[in-house]
Protein backbone atom coordinates (compact mmCIF):
# COMPACT_ATOMS: atom_id res chain seq x y z
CA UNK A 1 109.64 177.79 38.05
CA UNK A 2 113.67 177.80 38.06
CA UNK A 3 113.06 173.70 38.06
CA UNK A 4 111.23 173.33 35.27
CA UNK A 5 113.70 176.03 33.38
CA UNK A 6 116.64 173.70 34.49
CA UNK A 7 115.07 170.94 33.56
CA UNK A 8 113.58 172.14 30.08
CA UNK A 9 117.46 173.18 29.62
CA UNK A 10 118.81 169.89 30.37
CA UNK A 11 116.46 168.39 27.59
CA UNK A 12 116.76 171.00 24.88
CA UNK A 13 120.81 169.77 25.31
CA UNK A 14 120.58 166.53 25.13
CA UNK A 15 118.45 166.86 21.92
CA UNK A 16 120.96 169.40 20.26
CA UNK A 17 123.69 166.97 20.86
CA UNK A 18 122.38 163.80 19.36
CA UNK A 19 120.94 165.85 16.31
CA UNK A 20 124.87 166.81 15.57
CA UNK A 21 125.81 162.91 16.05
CA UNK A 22 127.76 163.66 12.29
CA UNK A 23 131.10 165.71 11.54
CA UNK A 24 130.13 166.80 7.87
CA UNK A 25 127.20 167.07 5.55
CA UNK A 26 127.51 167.85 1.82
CA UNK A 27 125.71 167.68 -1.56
CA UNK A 28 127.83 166.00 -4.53
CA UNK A 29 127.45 163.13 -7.45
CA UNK A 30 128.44 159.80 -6.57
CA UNK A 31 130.89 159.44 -9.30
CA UNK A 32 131.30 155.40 -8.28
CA UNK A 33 129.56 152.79 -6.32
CA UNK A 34 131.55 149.78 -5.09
CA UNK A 35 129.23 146.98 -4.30
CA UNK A 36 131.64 144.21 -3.69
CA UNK A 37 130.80 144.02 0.16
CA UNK A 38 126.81 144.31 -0.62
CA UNK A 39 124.52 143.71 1.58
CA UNK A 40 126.73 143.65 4.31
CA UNK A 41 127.91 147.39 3.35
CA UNK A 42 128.43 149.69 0.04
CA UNK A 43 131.65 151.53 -0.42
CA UNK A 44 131.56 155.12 -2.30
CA UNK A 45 132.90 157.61 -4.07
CA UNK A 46 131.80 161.41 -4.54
CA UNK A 47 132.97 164.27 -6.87
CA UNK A 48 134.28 166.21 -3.54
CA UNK A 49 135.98 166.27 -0.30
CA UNK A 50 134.30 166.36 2.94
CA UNK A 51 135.75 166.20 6.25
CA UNK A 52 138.91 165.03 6.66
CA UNK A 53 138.20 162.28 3.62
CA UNK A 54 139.59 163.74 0.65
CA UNK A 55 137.60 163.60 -2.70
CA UNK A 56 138.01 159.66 -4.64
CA UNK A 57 137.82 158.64 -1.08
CA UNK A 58 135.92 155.71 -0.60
CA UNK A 59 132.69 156.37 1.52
CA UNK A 60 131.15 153.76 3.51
CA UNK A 61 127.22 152.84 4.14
CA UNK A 62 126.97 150.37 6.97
CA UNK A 63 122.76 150.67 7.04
CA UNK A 64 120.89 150.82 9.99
CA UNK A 65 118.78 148.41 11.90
CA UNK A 66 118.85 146.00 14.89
CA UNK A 67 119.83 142.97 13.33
CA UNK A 68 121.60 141.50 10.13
CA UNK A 69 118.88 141.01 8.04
CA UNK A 70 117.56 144.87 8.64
CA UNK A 71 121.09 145.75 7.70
CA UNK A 72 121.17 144.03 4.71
CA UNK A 73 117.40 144.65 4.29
CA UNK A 74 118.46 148.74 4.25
CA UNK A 75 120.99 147.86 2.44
CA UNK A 76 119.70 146.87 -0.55
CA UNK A 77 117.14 149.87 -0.76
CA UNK A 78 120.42 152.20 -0.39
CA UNK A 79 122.25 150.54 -2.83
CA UNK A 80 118.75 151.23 -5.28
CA UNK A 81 118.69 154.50 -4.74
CA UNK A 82 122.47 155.24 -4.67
CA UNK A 83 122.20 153.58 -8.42
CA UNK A 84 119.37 155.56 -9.56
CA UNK A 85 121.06 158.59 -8.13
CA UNK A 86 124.15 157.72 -9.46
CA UNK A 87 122.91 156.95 -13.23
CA UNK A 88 120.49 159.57 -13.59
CA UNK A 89 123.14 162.63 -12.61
CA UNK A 90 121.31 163.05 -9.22
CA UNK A 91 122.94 164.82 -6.19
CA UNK A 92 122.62 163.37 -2.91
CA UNK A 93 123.05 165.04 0.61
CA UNK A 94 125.35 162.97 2.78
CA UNK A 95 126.14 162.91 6.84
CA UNK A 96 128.57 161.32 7.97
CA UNK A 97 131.52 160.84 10.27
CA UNK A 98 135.45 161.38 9.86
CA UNK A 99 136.45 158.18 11.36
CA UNK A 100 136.32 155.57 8.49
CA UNK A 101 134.67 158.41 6.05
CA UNK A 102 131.45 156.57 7.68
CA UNK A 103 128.07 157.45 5.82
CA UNK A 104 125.58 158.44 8.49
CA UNK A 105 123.14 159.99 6.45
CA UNK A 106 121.80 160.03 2.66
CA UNK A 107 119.32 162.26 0.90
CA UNK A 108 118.31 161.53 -2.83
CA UNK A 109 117.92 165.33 -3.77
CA UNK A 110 115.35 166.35 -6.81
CA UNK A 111 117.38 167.61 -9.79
């Protein structure tokens, strides 16, 4: 019985630490998107601070996938919805990381 405690204990922290893989999380407006870099990444800005990148800093979307063309694939659909979100006064939910004000994270949030 004390094995399967241990063990079930083990798991339940491993899965708590990877869920927290991100040093901030906040709601805001993205006030300007800078798609210079696109689709290799998208630079940011939001109407706040978060972390230890100060508000006008520039944010940074890397996407996600196992290969360049799912990274550019992803993002191109972030870049759509950080321009809807963007032109239609819609907050988002971001994740992210301190080092290089890295997005981890983004939620399109229902006005």
């Amino acid at each position: 019985m004390n094995r399967i405690l241990g063990i079930t204990f083990i798991f339940l922290a491993f899965i708590g630490s990877s869920a927290e893989a991100f040093d901030w999380g906040v709601e805001a407006y993205i006030t300007t998107i800078e798609p210079t870099f696109a689709p290799k990444y998208i630079n940011i800005q939001i109407d706040r601070a978060i972390g230890s990148c100060a508000a006008g800093s520039w944010l940074t979307w890397n996407g996600s996938g196992n290969n360049d063309t799912e990274r550019w694939d992803n993002n191109r659909a972030v870049l759509g919805a950080m321009l809807t979100a963007q032109v239609s006064r819609t907050r988002v939910r971001l994740y992210g990381s301190n080092s290089g004000c890295r997005i981890e994270f983004i939620h399109i949030l229902q006005n």
